[in-house]
N, C-alpha and C. Protein backbone atom coordinates (compact mmCIF):
# COMPACT_ATOMS: atom_id res chain seq x y z
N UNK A 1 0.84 -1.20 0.00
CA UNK A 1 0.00 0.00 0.00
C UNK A 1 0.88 1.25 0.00
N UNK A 2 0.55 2.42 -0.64
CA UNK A 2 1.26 3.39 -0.61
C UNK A 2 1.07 4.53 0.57
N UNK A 3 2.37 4.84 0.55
CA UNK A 3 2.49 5.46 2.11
C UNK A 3 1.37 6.54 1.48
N UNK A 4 0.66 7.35 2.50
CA UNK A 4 0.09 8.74 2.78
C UNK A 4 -0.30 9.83 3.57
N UNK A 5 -0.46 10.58 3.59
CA UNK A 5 -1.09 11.59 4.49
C UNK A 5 -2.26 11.22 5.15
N UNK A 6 -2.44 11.36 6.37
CA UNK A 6 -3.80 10.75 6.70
C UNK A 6 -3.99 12.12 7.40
N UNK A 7 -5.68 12.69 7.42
CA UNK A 7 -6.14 13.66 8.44
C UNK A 7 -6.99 13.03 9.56
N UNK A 8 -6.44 13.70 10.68
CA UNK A 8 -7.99 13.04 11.87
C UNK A 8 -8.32 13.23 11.92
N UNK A 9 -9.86 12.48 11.62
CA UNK A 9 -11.40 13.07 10.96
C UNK A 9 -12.48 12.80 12.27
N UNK A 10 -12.47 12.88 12.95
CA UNK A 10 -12.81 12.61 14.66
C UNK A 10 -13.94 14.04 15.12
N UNK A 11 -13.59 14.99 14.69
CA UNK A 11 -14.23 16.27 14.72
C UNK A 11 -13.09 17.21 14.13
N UNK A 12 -13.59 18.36 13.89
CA UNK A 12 -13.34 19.58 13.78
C UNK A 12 -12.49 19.84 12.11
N UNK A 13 -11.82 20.94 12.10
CA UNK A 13 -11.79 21.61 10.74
C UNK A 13 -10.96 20.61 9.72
N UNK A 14 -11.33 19.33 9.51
CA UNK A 14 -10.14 18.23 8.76
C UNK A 14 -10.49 18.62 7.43
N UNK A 15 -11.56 18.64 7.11
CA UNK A 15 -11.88 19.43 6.05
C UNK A 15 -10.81 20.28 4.88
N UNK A 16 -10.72 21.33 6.11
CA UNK A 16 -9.79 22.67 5.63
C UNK A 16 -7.98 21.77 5.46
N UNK A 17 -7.87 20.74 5.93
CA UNK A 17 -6.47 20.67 6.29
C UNK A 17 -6.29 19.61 4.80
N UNK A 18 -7.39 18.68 4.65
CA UNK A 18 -7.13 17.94 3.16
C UNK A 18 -7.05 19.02 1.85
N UNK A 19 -7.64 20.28 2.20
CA UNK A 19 -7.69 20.89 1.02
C UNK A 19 -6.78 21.77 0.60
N UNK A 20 -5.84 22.02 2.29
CA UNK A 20 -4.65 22.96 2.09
C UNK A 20 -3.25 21.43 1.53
N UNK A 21 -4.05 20.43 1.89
CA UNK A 21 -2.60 19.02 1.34
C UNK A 21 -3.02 18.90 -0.46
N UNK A 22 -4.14 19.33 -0.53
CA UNK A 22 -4.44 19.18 -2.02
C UNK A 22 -3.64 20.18 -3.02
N UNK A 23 -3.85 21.12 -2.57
CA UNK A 23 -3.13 22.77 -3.46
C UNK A 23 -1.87 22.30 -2.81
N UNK A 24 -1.19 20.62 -2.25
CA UNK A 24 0.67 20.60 -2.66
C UNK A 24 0.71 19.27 -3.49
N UNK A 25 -0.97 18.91 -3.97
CA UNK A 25 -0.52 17.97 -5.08
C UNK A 25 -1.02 16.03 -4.20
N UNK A 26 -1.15 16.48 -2.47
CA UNK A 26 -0.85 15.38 -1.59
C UNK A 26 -2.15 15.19 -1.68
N UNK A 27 -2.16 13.68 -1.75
CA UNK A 27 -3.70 12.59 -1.17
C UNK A 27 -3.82 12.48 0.36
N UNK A 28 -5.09 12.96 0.59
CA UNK A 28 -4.95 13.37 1.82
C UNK A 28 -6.01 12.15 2.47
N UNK A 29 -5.73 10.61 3.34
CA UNK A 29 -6.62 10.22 3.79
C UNK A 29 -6.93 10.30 4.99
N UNK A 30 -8.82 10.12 5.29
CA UNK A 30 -9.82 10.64 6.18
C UNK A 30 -8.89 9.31 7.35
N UNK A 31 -8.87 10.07 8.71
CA UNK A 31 -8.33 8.89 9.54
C UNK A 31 -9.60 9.04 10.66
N UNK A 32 -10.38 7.70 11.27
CA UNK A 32 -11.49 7.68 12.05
C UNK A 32 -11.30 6.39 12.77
N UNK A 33 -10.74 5.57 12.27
CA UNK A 33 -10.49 4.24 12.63
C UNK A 33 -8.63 4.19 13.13
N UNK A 34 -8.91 2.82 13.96
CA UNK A 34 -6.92 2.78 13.90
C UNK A 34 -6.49 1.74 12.91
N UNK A 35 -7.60 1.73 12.02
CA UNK A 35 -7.05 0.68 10.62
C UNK A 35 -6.64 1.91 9.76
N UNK A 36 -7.60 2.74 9.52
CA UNK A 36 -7.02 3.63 8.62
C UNK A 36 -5.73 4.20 8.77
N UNK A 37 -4.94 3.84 10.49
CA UNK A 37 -3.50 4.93 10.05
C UNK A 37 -2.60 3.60 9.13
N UNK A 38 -3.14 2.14 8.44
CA UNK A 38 -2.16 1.90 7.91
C UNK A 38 -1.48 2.43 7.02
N UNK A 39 -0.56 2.47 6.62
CA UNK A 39 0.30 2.96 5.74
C UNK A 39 0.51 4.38 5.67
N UNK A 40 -0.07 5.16 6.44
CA UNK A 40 0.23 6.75 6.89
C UNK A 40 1.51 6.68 7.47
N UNK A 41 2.21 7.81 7.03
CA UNK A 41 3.79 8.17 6.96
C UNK A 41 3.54 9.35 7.88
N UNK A 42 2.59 10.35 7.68
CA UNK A 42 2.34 11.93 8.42
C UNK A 42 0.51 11.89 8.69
N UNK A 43 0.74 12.28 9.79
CA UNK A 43 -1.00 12.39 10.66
C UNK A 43 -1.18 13.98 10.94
N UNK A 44 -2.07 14.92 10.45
CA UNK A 44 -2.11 15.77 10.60
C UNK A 44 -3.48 16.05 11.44
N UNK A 45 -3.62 16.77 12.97
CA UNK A 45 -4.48 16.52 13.83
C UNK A 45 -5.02 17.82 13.91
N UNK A 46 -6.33 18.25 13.65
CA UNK A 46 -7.00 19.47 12.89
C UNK A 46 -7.30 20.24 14.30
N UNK A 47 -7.66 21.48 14.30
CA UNK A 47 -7.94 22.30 14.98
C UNK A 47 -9.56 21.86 15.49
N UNK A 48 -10.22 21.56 16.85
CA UNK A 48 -11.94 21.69 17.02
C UNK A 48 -11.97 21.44 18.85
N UNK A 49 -12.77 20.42 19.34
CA UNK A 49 -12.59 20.64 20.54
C UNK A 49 -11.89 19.35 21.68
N UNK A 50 -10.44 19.65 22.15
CA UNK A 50 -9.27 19.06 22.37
C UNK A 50 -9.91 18.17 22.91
N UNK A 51 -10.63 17.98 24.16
CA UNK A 51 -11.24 17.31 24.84
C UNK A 51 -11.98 16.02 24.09
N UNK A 52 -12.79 16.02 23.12
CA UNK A 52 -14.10 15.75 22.30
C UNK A 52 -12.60 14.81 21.49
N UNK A 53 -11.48 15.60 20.92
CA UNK A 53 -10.59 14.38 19.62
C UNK A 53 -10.10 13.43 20.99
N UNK A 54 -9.69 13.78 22.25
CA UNK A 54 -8.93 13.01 22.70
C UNK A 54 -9.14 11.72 23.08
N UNK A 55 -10.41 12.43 23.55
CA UNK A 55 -11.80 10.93 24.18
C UNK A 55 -12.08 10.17 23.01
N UNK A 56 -12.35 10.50 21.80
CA UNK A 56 -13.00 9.43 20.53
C UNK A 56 -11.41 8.60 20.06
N UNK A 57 -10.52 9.81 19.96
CA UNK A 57 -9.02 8.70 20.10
C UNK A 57 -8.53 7.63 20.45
N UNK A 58 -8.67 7.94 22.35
CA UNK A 58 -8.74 6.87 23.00
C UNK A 58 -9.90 5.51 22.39
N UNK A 59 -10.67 6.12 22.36
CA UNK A 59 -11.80 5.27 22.33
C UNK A 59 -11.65 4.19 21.13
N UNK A 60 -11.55 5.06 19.89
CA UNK A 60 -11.42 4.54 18.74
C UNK A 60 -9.52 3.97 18.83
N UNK A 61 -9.18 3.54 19.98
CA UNK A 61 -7.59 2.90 19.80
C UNK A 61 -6.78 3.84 18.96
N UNK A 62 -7.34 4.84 18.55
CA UNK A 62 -5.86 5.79 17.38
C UNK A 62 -4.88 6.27 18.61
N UNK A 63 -5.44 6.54 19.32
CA UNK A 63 -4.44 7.11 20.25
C UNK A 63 -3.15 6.22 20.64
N UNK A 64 -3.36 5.19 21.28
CA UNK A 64 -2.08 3.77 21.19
C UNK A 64 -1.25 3.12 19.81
N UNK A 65 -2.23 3.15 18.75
CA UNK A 65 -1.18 3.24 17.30
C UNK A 65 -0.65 4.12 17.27
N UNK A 66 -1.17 5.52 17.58
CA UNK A 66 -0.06 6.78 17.14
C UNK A 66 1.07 6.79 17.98
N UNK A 67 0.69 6.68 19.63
CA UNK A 67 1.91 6.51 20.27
C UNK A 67 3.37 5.99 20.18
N UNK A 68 2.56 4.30 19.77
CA UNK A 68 3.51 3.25 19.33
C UNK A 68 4.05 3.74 17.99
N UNK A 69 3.89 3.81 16.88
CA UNK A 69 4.31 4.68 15.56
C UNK A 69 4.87 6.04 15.76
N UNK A 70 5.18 6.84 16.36
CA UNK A 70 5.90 7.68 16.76
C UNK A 70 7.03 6.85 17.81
N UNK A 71 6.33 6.18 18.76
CA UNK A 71 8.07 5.58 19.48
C UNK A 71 8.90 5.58 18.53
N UNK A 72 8.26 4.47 17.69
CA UNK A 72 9.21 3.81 16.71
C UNK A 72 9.47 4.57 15.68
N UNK A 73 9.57 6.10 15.55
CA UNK A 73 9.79 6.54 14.41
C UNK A 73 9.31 6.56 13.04
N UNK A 74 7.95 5.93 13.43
CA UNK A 74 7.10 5.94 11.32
C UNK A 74 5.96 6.65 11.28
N UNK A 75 6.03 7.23 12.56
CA UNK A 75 5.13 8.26 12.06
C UNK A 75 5.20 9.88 12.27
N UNK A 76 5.12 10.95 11.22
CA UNK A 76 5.51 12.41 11.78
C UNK A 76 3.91 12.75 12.15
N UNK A 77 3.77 13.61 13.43
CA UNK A 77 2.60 14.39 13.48
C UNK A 77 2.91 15.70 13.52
N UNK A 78 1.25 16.92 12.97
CA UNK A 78 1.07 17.93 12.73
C UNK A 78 -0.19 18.48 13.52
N UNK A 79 -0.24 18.99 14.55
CA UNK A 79 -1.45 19.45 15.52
C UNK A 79 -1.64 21.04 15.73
N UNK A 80 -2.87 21.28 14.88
CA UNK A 80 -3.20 22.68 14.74
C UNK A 80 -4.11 22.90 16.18
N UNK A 81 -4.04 24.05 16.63
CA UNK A 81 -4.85 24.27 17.89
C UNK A 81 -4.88 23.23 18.62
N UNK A 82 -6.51 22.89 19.02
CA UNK A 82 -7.08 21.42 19.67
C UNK A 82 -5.92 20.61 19.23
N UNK A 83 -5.43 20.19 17.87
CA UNK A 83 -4.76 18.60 17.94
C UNK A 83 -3.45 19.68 18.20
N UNK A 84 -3.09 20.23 18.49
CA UNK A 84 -1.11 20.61 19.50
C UNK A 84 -1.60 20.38 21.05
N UNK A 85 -2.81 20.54 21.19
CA UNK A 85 -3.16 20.21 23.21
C UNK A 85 -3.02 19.21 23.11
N UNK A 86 -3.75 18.42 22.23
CA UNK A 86 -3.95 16.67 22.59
C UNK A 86 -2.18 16.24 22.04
N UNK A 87 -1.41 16.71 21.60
CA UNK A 87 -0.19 16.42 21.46
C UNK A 87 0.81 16.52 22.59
N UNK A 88 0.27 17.54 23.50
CA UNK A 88 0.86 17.98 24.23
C UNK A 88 1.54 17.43 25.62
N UNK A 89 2.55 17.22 26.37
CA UNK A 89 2.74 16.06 27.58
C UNK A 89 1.91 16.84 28.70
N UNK A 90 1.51 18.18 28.73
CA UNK A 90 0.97 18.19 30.46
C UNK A 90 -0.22 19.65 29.43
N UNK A 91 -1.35 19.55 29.93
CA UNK A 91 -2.66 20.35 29.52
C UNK A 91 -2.79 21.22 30.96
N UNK A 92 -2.02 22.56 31.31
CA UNK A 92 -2.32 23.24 32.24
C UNK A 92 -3.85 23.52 32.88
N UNK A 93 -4.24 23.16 34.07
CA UNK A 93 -5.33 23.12 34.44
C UNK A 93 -6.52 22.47 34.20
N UNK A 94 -5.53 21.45 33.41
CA UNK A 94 -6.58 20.12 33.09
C UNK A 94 -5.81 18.76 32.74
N UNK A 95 -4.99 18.03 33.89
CA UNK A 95 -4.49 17.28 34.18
C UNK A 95 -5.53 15.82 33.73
N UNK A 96 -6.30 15.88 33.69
CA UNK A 96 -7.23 14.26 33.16
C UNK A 96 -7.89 14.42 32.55
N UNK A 97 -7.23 15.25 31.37
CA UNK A 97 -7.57 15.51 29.26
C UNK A 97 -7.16 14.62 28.93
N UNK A 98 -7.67 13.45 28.09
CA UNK A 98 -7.18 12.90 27.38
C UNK A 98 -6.21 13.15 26.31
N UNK A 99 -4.74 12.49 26.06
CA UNK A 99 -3.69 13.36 25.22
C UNK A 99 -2.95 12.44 24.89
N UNK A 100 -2.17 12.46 24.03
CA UNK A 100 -1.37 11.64 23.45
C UNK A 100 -0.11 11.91 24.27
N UNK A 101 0.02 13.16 24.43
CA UNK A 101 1.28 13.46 25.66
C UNK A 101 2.91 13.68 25.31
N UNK A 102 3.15 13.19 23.79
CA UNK A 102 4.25 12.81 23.29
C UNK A 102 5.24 14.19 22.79
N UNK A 103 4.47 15.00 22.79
CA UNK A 103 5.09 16.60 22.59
C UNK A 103 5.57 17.10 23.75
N UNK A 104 7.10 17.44 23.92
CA UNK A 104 7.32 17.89 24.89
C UNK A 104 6.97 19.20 25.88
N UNK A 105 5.97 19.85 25.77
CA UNK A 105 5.20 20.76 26.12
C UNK A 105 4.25 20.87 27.01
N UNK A 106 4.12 22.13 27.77
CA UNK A 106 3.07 22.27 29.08
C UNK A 106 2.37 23.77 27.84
N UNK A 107 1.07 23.39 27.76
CA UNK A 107 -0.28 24.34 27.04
C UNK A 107 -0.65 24.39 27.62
N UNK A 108 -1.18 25.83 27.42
CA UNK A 108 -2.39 26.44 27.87
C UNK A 108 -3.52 26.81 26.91
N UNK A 109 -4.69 26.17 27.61
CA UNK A 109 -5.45 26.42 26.62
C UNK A 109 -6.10 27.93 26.39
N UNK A 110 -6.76 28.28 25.21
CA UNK A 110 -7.39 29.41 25.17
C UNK A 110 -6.46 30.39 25.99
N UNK A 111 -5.20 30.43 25.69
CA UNK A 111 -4.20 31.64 26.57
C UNK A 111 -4.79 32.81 25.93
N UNK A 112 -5.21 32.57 24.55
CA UNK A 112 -5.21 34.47 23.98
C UNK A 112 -6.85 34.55 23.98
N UNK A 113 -7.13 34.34 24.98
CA UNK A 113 -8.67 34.24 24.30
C UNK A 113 -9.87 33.02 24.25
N UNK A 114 -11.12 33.64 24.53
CA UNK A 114 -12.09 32.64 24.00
C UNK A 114 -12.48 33.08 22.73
N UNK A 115 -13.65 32.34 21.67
CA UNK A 115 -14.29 32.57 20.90
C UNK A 115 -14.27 33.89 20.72
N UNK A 116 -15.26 34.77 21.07
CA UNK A 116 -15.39 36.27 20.77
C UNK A 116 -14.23 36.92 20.44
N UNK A 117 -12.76 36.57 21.30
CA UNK A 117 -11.49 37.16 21.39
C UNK A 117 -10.80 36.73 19.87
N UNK A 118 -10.96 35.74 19.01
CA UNK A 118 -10.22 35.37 18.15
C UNK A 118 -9.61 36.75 17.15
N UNK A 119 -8.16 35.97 16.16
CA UNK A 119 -7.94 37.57 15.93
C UNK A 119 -7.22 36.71 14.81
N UNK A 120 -6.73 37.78 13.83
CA UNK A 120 -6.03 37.30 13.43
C UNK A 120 -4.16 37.95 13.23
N UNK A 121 -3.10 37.59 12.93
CA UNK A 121 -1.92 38.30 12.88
C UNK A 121 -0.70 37.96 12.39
N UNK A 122 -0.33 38.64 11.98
CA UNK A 122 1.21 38.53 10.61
C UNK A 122 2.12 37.96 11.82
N UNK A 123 2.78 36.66 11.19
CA UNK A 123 4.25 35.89 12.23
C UNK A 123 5.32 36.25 11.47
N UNK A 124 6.38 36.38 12.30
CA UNK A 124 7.72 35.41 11.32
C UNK A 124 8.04 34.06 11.83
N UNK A 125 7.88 33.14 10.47
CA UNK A 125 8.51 32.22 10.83
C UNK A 125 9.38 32.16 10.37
N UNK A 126 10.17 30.55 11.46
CA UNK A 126 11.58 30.52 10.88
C UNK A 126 11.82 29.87 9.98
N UNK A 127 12.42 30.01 8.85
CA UNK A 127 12.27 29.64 7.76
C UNK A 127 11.76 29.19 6.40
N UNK A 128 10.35 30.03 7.14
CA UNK A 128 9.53 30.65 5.97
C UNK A 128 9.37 31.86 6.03
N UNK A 129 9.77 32.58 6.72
CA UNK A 129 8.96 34.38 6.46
C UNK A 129 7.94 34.48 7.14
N UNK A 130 7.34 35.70 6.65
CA UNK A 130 5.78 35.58 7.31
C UNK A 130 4.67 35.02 6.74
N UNK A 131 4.28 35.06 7.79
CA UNK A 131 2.29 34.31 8.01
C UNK A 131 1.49 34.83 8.23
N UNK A 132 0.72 34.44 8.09
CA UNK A 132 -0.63 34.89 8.19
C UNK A 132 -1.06 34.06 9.49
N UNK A 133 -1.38 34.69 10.54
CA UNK A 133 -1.72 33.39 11.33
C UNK A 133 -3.34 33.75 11.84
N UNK A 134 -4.34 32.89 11.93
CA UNK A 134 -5.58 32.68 12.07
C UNK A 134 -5.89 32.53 13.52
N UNK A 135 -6.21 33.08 14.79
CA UNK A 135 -6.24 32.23 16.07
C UNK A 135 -7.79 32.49 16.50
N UNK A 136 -7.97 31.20 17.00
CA UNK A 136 -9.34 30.66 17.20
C UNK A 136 -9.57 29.94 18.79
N UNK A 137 -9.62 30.87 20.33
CA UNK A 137 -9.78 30.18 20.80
C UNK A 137 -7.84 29.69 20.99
N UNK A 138 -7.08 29.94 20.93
CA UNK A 138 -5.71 29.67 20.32
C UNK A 138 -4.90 29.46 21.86
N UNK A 139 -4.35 27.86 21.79
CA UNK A 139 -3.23 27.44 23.01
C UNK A 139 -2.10 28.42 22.91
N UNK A 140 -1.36 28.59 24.06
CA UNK A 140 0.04 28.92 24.07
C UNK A 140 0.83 27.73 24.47
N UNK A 141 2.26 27.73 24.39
CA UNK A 141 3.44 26.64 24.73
C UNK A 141 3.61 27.36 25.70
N UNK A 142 3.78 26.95 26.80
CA UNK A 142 3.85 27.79 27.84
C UNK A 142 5.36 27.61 28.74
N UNK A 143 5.76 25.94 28.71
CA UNK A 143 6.83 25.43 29.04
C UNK A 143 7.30 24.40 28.35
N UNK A 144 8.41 24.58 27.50
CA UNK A 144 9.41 24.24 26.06
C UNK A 144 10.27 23.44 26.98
N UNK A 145 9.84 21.37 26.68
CA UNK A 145 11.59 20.59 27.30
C UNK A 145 12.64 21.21 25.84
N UNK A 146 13.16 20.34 26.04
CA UNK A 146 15.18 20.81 26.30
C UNK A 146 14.80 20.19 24.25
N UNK A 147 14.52 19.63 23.88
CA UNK A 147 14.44 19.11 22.03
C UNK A 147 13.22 19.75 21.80
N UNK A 148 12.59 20.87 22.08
CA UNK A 148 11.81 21.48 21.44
C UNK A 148 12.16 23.00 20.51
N UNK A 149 11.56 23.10 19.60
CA UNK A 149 12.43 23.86 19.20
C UNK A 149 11.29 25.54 18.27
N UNK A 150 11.16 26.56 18.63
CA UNK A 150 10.21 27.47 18.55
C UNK A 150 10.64 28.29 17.15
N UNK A 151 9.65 27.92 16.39
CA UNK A 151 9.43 28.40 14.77
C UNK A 151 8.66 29.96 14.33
N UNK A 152 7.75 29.98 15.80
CA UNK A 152 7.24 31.46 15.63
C UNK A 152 6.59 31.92 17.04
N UNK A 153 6.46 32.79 17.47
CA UNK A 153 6.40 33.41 18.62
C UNK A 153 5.57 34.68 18.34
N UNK A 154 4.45 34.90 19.46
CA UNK A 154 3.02 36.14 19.19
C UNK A 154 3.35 36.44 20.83
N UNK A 155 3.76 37.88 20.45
CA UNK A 155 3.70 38.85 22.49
C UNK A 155 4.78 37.92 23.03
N UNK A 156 5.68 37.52 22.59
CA UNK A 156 6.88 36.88 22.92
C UNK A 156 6.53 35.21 23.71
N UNK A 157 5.27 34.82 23.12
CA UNK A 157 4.37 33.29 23.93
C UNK A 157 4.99 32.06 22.34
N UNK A 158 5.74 31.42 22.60
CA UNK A 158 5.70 30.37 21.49
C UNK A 158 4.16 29.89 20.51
N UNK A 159 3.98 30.22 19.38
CA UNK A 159 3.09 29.64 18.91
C UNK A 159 3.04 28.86 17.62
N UNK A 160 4.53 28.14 17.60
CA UNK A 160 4.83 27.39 16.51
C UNK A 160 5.87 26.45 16.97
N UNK A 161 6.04 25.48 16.93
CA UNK A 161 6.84 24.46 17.56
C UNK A 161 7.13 23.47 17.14
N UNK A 162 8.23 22.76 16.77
CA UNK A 162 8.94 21.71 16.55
C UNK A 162 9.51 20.73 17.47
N UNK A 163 9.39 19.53 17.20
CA UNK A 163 10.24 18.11 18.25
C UNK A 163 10.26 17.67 17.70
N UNK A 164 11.74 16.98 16.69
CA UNK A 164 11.73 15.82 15.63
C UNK A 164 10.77 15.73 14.82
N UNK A 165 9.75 15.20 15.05
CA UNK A 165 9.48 15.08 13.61
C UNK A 165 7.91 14.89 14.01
N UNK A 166 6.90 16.14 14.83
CA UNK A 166 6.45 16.76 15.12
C UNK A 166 6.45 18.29 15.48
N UNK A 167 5.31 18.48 14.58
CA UNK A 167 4.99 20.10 14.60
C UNK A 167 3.47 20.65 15.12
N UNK A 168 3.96 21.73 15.63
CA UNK A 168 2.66 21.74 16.59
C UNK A 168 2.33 23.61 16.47
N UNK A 169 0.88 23.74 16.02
CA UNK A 169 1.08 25.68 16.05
C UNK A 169 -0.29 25.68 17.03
N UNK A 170 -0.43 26.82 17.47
CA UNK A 170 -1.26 27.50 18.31
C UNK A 170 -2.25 27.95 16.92
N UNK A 171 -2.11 28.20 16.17
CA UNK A 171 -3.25 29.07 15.00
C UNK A 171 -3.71 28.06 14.05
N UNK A 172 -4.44 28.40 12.94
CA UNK A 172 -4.60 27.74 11.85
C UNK A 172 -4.28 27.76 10.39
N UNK A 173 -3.23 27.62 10.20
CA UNK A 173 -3.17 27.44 8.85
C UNK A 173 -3.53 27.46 7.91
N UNK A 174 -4.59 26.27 8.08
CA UNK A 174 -5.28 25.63 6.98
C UNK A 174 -6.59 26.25 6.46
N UNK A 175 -6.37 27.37 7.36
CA UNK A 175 -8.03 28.53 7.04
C UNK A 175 -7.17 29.93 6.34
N UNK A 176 -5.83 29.46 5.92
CA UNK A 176 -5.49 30.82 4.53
C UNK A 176 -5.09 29.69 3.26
N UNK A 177 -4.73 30.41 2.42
CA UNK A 177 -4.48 30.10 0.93
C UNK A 177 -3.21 29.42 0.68
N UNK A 178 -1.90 30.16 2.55
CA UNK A 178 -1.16 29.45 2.36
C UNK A 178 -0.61 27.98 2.39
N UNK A 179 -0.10 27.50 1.63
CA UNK A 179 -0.07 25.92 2.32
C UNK A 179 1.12 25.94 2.77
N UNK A 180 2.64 26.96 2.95
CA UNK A 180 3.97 26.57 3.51
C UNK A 180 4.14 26.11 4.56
N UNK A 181 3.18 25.99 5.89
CA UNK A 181 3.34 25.32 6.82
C UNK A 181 3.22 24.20 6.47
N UNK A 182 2.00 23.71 5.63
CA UNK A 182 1.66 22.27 5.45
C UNK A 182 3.18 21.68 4.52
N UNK A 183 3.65 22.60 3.69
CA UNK A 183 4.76 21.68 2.76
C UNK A 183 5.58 21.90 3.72
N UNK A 184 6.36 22.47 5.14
CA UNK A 184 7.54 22.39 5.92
C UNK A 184 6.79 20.82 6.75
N UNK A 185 5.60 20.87 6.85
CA UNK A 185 5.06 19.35 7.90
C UNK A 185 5.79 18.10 6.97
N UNK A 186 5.55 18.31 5.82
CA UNK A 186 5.55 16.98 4.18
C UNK A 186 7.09 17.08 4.45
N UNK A 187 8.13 18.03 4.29
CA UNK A 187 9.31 17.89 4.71
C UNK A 187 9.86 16.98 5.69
N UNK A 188 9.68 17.31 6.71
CA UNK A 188 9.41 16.70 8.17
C UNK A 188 9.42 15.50 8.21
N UNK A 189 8.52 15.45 7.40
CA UNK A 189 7.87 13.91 7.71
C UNK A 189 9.08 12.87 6.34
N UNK A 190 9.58 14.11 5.49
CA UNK A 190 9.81 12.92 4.62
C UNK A 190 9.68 12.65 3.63
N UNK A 191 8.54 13.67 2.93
CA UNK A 191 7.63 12.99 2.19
C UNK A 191 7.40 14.03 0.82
């Protein structure tokens, strides 16, 4: 079977994230099951509500394939908003969130804001320039271990983040035209 992109289709904006992998040419498959991550090389975990992907995760076993496939190195992940919490090792002020945990990071959720507060604002990243960044409701990195590594930064709060071969942003991406975050994830991963 040929390796691919898989999105986690569990809730929230997966939608937007197959269509920003489409405008780079990438087949983007729906992930709901833990059969579907076969042959996925890169898991990209969409922005909606952290709580709501973590629990159907667990539930639906994706959460223990992804773990195990990241130990072992075959799989890269990409977690916009909601999926960078559920990536995240410690969920400030909510210690029994369901999470994959594997990102070396302490989030906070909704640091800039609830709903009403969303905004949007020009980044630099590193090694793309600027962005456009979308925030919705938007985590901060609040405490960076020692292999993490910060790609863009809003009011001096990390909101772009790297660990091997996981990437994790506070905003959304996949709600502008650009896709360069999504082709630095396809890098990443490999692919």
């Amino acid at each position: 079977m040929r390796s691919v992109v898989g999105v986690l289709a569990l809730q929230g904006d997966f939608r937007e994230h197959k269509e920003a992998l489409k405008r780079l040419g990438v087949e983007a498959k729906e992930v709901r099951k833990r059969e579907h991550l076969e042959g996925v090389k890169a898991l990209v975990i969409p922005g909606g509500e952290s709580t709501t992907i973590g629990k159907l995760a667990r539930e639906y076993g994706i959460e223990e394939e992804v773990r195990r496939r990241v130990a072992e190195g075959s799989l890269a992940l990409f977690g916009t908003c909601a999926g960078a919490i559920w990536l995240s090792r410690e969920i400030l002020g909510y210690p029994e969130q369901p999470r994959l945990g594997m990102l070396d990071v302490a989030v906070e959720r909704n640091a800039f804001g609830r709903q009403v507060e969303s905004f949007e604002e020009d980044l630099e990243v590193r090694g793309l320039g600027p962005f456009h960044g979308v925030f919705i409701r938007a985590p901060a990195f609040r405490k960076l271990g020692e292999g993490v590594e910060v790609l863009a930064e809003l009011s001096g709060l990390p909101v772009l983040v790297r660990q091997g071969k996981m990437l994790a942003s506070a905003f959304h991406p996949e709600l502008t035209a650009d896709s360069r975050i999504h082709g630095y994830f396809l890098q990443l991963a490999g692919l």
